[in-house]
Protein backbone atom coordinates (compact mmCIF):
# COMPACT_ATOMS: atom_id res chain seq x y z
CA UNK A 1 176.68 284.40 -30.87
CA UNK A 2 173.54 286.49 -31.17
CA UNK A 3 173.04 284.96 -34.86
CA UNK A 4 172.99 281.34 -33.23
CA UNK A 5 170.76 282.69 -30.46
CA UNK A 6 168.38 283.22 -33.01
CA UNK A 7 168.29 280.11 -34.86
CA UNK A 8 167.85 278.34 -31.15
CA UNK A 9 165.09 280.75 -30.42
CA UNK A 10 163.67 279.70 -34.20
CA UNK A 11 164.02 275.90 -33.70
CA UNK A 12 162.73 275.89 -29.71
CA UNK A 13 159.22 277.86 -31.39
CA UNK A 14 159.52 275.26 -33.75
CA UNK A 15 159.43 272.45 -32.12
CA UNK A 16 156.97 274.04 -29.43
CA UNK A 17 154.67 274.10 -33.05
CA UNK A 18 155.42 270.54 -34.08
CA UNK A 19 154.43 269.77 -30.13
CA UNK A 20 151.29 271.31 -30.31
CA UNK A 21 150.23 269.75 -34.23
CA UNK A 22 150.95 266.49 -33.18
CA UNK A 23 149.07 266.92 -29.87
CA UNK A 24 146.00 267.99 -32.01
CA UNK A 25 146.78 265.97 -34.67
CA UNK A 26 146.64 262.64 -32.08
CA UNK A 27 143.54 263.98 -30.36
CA UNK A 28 141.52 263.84 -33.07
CA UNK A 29 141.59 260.51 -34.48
CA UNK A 30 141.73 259.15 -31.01
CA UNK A 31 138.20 260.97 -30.63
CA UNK A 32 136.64 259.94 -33.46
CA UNK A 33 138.66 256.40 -33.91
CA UNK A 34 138.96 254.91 -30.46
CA UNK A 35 137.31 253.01 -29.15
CA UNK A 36 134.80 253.46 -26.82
CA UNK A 37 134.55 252.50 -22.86
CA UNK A 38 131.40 249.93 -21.84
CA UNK A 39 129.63 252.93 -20.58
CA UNK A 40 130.72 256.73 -19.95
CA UNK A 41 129.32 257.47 -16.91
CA UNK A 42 128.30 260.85 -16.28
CA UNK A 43 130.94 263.82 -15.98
CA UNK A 44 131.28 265.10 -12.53
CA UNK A 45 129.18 261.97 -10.55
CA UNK A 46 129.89 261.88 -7.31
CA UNK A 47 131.87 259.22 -5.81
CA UNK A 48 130.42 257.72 -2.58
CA UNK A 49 130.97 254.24 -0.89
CA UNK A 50 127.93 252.26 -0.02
CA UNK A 51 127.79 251.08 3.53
CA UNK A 52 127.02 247.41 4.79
CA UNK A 53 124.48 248.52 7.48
CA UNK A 54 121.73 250.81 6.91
CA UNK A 55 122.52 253.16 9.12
CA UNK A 56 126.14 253.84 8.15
CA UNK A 57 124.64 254.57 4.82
CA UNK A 58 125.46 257.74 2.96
CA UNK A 59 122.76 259.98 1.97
CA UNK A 60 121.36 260.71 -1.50
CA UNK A 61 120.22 264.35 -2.58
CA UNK A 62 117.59 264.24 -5.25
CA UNK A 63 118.91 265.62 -8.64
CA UNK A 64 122.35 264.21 -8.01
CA UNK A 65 124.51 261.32 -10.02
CA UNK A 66 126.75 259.04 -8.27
CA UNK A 67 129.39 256.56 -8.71
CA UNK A 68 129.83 253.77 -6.67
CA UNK A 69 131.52 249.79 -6.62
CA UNK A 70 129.90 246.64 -6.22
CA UNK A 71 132.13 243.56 -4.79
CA UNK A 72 131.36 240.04 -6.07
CA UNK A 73 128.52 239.23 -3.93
CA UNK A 74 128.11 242.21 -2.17
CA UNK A 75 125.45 244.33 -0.75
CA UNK A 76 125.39 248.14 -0.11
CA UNK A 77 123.37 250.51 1.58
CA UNK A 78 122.48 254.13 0.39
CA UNK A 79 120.45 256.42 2.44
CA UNK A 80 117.46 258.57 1.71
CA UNK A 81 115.20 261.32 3.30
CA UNK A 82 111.82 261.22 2.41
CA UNK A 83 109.12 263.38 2.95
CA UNK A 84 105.58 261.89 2.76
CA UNK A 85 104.55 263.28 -0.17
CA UNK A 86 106.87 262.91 -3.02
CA UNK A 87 107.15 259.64 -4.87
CA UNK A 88 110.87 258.52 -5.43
CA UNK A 89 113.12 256.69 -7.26
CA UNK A 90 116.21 255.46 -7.80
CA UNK A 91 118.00 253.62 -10.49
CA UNK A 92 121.16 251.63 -10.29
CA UNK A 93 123.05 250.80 -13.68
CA UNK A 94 126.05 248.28 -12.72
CA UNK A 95 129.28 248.36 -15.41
CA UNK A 96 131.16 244.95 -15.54
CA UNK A 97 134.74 245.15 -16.71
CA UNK A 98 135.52 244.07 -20.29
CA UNK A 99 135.92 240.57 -20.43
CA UNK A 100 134.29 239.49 -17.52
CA UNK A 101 132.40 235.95 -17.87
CA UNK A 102 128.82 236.34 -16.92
CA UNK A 103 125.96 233.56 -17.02
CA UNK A 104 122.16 234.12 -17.40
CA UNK A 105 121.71 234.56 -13.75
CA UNK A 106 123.99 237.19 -12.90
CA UNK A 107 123.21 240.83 -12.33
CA UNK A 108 121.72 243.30 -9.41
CA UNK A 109 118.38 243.63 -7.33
CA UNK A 110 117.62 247.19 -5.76
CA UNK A 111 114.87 247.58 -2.76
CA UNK A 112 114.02 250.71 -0.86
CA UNK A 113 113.44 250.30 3.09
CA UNK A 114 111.38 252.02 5.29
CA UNK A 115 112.84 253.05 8.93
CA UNK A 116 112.24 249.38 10.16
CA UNK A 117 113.62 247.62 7.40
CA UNK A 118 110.43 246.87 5.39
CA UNK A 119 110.59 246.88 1.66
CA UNK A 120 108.96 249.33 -0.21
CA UNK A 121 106.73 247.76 -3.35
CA UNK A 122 108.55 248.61 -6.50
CA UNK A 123 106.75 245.73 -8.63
CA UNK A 124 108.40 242.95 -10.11
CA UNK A 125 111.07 245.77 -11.69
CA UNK A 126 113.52 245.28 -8.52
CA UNK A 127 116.17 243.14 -10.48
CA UNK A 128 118.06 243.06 -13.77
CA UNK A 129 119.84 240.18 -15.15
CA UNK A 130 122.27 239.53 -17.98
CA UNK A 131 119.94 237.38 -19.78
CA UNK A 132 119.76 234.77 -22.69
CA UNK A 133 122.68 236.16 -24.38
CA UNK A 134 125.13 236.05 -21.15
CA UNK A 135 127.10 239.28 -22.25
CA UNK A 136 128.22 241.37 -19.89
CA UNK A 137 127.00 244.38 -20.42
CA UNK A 138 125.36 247.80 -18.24
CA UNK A 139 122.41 246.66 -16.71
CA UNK A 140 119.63 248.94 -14.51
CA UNK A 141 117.70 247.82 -11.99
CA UNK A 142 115.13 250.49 -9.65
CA UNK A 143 113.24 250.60 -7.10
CA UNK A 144 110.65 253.51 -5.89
CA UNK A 145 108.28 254.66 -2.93
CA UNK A 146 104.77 255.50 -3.94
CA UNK A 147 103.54 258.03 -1.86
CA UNK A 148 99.38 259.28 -1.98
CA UNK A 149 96.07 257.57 -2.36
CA UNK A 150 96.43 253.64 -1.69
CA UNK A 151 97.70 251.07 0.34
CA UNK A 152 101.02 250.22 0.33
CA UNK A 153 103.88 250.40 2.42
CA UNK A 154 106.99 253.46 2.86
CA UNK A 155 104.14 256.36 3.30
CA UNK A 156 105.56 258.39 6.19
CA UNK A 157 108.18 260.18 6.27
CA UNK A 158 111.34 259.59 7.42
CA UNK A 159 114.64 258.19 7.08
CA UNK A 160 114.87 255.29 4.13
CA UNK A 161 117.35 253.30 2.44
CA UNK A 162 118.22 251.82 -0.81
CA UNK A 163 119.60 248.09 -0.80
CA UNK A 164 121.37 247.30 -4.10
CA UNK A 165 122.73 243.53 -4.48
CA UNK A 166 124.62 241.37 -6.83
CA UNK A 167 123.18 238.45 -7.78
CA UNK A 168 124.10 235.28 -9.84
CA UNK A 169 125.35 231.58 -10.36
CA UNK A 170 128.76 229.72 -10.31
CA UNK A 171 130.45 230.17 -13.27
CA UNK A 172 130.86 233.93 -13.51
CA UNK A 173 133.90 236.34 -12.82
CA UNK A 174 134.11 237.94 -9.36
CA UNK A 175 135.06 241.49 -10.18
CA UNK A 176 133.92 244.58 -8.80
CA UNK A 177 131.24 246.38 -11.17
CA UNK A 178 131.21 249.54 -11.06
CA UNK A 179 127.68 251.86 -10.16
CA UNK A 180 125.91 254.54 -11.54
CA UNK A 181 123.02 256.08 -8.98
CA UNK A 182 120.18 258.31 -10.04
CA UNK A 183 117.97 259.65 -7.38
CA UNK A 184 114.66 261.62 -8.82
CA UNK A 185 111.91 262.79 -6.13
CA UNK A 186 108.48 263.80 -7.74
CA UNK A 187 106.22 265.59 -6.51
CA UNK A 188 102.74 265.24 -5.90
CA UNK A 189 100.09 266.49 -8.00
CA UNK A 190 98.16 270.31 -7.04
CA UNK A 191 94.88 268.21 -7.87
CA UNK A 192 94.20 264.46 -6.93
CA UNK A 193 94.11 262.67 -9.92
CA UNK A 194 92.13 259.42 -10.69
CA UNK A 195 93.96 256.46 -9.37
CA UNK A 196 92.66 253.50 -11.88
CA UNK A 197 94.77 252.92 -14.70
CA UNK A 198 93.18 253.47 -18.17
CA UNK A 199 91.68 250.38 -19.27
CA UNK A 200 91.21 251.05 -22.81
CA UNK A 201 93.91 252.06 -25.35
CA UNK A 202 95.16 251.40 -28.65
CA UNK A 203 96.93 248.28 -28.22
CA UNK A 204 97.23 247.49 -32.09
CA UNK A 205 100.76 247.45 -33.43
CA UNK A 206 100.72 250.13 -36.19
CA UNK A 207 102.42 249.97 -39.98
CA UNK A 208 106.10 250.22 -39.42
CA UNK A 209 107.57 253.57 -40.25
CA UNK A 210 109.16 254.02 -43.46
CA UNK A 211 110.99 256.10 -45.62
CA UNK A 212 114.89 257.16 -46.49
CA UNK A 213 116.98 255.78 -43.13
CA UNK A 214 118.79 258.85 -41.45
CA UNK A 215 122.19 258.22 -39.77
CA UNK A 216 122.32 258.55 -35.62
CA UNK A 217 125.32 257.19 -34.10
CA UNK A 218 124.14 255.76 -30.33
CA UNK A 219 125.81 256.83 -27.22
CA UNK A 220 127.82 254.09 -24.80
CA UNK A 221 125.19 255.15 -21.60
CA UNK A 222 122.38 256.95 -20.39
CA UNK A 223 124.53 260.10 -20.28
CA UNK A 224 125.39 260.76 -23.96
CA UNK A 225 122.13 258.60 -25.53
CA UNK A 226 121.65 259.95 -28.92
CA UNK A 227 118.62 261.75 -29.41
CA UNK A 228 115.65 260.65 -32.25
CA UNK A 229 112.55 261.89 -33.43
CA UNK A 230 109.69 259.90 -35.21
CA UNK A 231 111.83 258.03 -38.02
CA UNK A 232 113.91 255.48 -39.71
CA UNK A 233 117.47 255.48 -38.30
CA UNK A 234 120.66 253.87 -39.47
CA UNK A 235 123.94 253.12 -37.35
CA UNK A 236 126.23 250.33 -36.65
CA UNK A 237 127.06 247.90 -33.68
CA UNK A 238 129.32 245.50 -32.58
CA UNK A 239 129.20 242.01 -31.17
CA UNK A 240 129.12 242.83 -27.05
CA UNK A 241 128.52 246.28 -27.67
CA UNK A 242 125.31 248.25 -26.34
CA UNK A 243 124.14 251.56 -27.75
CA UNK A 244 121.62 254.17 -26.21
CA UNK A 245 119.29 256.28 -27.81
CA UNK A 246 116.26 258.75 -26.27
CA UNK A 247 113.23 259.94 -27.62
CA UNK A 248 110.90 262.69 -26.12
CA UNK A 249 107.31 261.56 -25.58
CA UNK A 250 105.03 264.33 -24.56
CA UNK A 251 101.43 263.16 -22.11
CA UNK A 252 98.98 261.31 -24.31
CA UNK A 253 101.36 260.43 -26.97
CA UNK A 254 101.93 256.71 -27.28
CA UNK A 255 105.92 255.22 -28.49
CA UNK A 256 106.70 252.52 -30.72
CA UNK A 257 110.32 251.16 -31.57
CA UNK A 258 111.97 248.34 -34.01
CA UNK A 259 115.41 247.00 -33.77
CA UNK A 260 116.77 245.70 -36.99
CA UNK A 261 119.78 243.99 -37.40
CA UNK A 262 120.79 243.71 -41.30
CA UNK A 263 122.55 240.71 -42.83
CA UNK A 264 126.39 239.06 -42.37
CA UNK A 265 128.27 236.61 -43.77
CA UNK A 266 128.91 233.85 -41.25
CA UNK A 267 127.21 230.32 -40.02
CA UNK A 268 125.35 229.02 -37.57
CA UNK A 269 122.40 230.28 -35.39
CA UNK A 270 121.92 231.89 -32.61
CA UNK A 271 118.95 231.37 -30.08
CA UNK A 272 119.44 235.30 -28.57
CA UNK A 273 121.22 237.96 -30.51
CA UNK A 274 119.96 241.08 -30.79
CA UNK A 275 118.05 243.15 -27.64
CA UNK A 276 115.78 246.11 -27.30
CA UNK A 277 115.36 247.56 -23.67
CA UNK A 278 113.14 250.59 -23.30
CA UNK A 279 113.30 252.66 -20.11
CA UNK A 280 111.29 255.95 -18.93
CA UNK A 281 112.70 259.25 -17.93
CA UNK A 282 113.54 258.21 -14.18
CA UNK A 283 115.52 255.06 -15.72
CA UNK A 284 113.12 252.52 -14.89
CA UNK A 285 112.72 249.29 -17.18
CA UNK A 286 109.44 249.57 -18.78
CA UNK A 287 109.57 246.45 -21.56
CA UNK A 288 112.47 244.58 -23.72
CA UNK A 289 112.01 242.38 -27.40
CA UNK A 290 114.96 240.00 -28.26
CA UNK A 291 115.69 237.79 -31.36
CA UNK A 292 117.68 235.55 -32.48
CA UNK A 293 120.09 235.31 -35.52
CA UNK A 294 121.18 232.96 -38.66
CA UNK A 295 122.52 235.99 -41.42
CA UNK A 296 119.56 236.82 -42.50
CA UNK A 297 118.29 240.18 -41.40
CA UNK A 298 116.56 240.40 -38.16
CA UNK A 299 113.87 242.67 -36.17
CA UNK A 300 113.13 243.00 -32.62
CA UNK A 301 110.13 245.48 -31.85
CA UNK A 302 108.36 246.19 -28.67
CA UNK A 303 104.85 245.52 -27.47
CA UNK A 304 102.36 248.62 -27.76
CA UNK A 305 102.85 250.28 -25.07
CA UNK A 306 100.07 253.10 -23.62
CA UNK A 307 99.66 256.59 -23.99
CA UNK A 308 101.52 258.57 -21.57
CA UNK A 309 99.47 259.06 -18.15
CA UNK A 310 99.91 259.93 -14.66
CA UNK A 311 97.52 257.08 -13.93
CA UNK A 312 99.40 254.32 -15.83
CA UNK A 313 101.37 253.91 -12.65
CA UNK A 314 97.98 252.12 -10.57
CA UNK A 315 98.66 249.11 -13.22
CA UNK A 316 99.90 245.82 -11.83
CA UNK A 317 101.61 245.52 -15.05
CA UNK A 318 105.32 247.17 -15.49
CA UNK A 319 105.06 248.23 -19.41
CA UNK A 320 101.74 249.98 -18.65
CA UNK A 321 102.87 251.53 -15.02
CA UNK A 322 106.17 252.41 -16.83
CA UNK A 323 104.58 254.56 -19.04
CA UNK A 324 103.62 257.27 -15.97
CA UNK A 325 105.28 260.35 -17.10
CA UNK A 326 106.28 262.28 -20.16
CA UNK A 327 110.22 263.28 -20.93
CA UNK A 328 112.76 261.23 -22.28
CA UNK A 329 112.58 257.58 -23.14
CA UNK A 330 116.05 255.86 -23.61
CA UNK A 331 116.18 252.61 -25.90
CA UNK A 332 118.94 250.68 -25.42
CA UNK A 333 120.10 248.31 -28.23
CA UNK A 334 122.52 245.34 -27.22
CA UNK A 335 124.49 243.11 -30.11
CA UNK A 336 125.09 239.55 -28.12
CA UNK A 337 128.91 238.73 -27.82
CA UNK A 338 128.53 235.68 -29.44
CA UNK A 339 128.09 236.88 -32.24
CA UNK A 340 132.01 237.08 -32.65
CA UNK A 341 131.97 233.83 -32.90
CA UNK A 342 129.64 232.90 -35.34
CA UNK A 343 129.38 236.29 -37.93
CA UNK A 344 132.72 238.60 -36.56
CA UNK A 345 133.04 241.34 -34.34
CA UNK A 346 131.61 243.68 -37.02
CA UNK A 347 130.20 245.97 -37.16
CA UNK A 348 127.01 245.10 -38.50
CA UNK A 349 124.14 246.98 -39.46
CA UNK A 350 121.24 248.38 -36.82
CA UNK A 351 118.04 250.04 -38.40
CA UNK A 352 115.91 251.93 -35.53
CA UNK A 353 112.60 252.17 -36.82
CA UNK A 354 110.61 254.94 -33.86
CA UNK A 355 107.11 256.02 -34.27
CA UNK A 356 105.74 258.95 -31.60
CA UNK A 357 102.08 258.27 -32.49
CA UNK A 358 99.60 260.87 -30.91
CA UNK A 359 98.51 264.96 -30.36
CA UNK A 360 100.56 265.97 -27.11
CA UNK A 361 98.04 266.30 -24.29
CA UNK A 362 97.66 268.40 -21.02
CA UNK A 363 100.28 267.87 -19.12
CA UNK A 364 100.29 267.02 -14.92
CA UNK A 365 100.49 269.61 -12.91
CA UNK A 366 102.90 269.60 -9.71
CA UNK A 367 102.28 270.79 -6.80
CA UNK A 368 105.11 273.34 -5.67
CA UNK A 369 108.15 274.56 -7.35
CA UNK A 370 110.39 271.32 -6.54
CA UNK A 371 109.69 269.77 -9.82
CA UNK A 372 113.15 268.47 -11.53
CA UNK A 373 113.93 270.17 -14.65
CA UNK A 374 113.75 268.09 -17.97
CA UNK A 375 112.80 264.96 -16.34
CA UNK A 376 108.68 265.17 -16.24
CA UNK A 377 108.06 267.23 -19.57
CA UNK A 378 108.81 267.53 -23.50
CA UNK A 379 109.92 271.12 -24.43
CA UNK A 380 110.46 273.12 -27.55
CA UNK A 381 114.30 272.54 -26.78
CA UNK A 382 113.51 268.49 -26.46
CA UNK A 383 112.07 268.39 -29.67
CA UNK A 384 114.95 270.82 -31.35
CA UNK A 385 117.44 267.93 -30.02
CA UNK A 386 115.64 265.18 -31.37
CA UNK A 387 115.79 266.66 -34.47
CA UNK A 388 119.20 267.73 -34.94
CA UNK A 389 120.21 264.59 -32.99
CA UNK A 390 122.01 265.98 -30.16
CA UNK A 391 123.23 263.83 -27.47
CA UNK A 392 121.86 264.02 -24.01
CA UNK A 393 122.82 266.67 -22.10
CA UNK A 394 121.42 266.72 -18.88
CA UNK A 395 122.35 264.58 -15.92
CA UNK A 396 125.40 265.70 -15.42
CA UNK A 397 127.01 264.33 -18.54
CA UNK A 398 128.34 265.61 -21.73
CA UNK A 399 126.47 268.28 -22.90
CA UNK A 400 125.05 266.48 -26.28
CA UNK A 401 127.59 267.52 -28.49
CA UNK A 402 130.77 265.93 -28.14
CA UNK A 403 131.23 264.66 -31.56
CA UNK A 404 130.74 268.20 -32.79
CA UNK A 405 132.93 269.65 -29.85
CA UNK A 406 135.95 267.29 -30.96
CA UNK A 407 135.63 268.56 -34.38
CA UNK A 408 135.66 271.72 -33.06
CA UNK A 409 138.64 271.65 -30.76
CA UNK A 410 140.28 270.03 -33.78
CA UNK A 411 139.60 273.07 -36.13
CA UNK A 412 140.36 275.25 -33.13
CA UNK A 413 143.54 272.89 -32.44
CA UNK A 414 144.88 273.10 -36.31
CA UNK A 415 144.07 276.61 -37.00
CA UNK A 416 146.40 277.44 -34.11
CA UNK A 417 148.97 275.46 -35.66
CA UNK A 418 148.65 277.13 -39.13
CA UNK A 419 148.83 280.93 -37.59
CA UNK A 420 151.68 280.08 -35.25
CA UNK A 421 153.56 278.51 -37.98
CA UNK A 422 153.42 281.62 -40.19
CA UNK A 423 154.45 283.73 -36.81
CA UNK A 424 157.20 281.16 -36.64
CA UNK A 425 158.23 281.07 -40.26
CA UNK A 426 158.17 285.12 -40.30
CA UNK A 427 160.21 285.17 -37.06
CA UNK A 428 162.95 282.44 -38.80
CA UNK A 429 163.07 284.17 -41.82
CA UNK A 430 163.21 287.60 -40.33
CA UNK A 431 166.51 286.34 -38.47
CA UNK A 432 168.22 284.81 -41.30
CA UNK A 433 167.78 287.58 -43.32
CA UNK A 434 169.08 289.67 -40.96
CA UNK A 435 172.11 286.83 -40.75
CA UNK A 436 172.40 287.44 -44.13
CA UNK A 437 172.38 290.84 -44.63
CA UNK A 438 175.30 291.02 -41.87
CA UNK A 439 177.19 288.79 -43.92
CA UNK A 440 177.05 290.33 -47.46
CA UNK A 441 177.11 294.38 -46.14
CA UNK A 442 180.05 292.92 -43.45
CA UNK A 443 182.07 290.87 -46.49
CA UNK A 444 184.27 293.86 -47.20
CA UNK A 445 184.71 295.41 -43.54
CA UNK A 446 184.16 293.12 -40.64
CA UNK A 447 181.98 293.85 -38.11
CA UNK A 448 180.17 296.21 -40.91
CA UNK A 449 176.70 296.35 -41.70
CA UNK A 450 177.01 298.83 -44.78
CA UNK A 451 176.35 302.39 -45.06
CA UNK A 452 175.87 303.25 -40.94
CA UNK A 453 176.89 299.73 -39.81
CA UNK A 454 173.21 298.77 -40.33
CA UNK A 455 171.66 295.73 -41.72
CA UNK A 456 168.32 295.52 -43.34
CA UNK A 457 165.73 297.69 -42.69
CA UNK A 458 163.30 296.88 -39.92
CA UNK A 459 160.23 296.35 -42.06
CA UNK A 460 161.70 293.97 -44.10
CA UNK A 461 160.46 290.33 -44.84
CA UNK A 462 161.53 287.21 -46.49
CA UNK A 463 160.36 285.63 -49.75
CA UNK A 464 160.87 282.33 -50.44
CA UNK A 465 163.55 280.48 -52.70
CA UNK A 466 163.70 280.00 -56.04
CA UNK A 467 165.69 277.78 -57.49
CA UNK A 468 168.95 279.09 -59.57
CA UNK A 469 169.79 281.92 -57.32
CA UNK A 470 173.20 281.51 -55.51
CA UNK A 471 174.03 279.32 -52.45
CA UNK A 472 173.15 282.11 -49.89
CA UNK A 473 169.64 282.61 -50.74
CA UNK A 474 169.47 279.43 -51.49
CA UNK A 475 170.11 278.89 -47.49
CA UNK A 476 168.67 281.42 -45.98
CA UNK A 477 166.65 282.97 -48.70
CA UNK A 478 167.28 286.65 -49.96
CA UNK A 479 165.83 289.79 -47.95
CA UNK A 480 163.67 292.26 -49.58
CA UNK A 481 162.28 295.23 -48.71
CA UNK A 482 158.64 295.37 -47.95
């Protein structure tokens, strides 16, 4: 009885290892292999309902990510408390579902309201549409309140609100999208600054950047956006999909970006394939570049854009206003869901091609201690991730390394496995030679165990078959004394 407790004990720890192999065996692939969601919103957002009256409307804290869902048609209300100082905004990134029909039309408009319902100027930046290439795909829209020098609207303080809204034509799907919030207060300078936009600046496109293309795989969202430095960058894409990278410009330095899309096999044109969207730190649009596609390589590359400046943000025009701040800039790269049709699903080949042109200059200076870490600023640590390529890890998502983490966990997960199948195949062993020592020391006097009624000594271990010896060993394998 106690010899078949054993071998139960042996096979339960057994099968406990096979358990735990196959669960890390199955993680891994699924990691590395599966495939990914439309956008991975940011770990630990906050889920809040929007409300359909202003004043029902849930507050926003500065600093904080949210999650929220948009009904066909629909308009919500968030709430915000203002002070009369701080200039703040708020972006709004809406998620179709897979396989939801979209036209050119369709997508979401964001306002800010004062007290009495007036809309705070945010520019012509308010909405964000599907486009040209009618994929459904994450979109951001923002809107802000501009608080110092001028005249504008939404300068006292007080109680405000955010108004996000779907908008669109007949033809498309009426799910619910789901939301992604950012709210990010800045403060207002220690020393007035100038309040004219620079009027002069390098506006000439410069030689595109060259040299031996370095492989960066892009992020599904905002949250995990793969991080680049100055550089020629390889990676892959497919038809429908949408990829984020980020880049760290510093004050006074000036960014330039190419999308390339390499060649296919396939026929036919199409009018609006391939699309570059560039947006600042704060996730507001700043400019996009599109192109079409017949199999022949591609490029879409954005205008020049202006040096980083505070006073960017007095232009009328969005690229130059969008330009206001230093920190990370996120480039978005979408592949147009036609392209199924015409050239496959994929994946096809995307060439990044990012020049950071420019000495880093002296950098705004806040007034207070309020100032949101890693938004307005490049560090030492920003640059460090854009060269090793980590993902990003602020905003409450993953912490840049998740690729690395999974590998990780699955060294962690199958060196676990190897140790506790030695522990199991000593424990085994050590029972069956105990089984077996019993048997040959008992064959002459049952219930014997040899000299002393004993069995093999405690220290002993087993060694593995070899073939020829007889059918005992050859079962449970012969003890020996260590």
């Amino acid at each position: 009885m106690g010899r078949r407790t054993g071998r139960w004990r042996g096979r339960t720890v057994l099968a406990g290892a096979a358990a735990l192999f196959a669960a890390v065996s199955s993680a891994g692939p699924a990691t590395a292999a599966g495939t990914p969601p439309p956008y991975r919103f940011a770990a630990g957002a906050e889920r809040i309902e929007g409300a359909t009256t202003a004043k029902d409307a849930v507050r926003l804290t500065p600093g904080t990510i949210y999650r929220s869902t948009l009904r066909d048609k629909g308009k919500l209300y968030y709430g915000l408390r203002l002070d009369a100082v701080s200039t703040d905004y708020v972006s709004v990134t809406a998620v179709p579902k897979a396989g939801t029909k979209a036209v050119y039309s369709d997508g979401i408009k964001v306002s800010m309201q004062d007290p009495d319902g007036h809309k705070c100027f945010s520019g012509d930046a308010g909405a964000a549409r599907f486009g040209p290439t009618e994929t459904p795909r994450p979109i951001t829209a923002w809107a802000s309140r501009r608080a110092g020098p001028g005249t504008y609207t939404c300068k006292s303080a007080g109680a405000y609100s955010v108004l996000v809204e779907r908008i669109g034509g007949a033809g498309s799907s009426p799910d619910d999208w789901e939301l992604e919030l950012r709210y990010v207060s800045e403060p207002a300078l220690k020393k007035t600054a100038s309040t004219t936009a620079p009027e002069v600046w390098d506006s000439a496109s410069p030689q595109a950047v060259d040299g031996l293309a370095r492989t960066r795989r892009g992020g599904t969202s905002f949250n995990e956006a793969r991080s680049l430095e100055q550089g020629v960058w390889k990676d892959e894409i497919q038809a429908g999909q949408t990829l984020f990278y980020r880049v760290p410009v510093d004050w006074g330095q000036q960014l330039y970006a190419t999308a390339e899309l390499g060649s296919a096999s396939g026929d036919g044109f199409l009018g609006n394939a391939l699309g570059l969207s560039l947006y600042n730190p704060v996730r507001a649009f700043v400019d996009d570049a599109g192109t079409g596609y017949d199999g022949r390589a591609k490029s879409a590359a954005l205008e020049p854009l202006p040096p980083v400046a505070y006073e960017n943000r007095y232009d009328v025009d969005d690229q130059v206003s969008g330009m206001r701040f230093a920190g990370w800039y996120y480039l978005a790269v979408n592949l147009g869901a036609e392209m199924a049709g015409k050239f496959g699903d994929g994946p096809f080949d995307l060439t990044l091609r990012v020049r950071v042109s420019g000495t880093a200059g002296a950098p705004a200076v806040y007034d207070g201690t309020a100032v949101p870490p890693d938004v307005f600023d490049v560090t030492a640590g920003d640059r460090a991730e854009a060269s090793n390529g980590a993902a990003a890890a602020g905003d409450g998502g993953p912490d840049g390394n998740t690729a690395m983490k999974a590998v990780a966990v699955g060294g962690i997960g199958a060196g676990t496995v190897l140790v506790l199948g030695l522990v199991v195949w000593t424990v085994v062993a050590r029972r069956r030679a105990v089984a077996v020592g019993a048997a040959l020391s008992g064959a002459g006097a049952p219930g014997g165990g040899g000299p002393g009624g004993g069995g093999p000594g405690e220290g002993s271990v087993p060694v593995p078959y070899v073939e020829g010896s007889d059918a005992r060993s050859r079962e449970y394998g012969p003890p020996r004394a260590w």
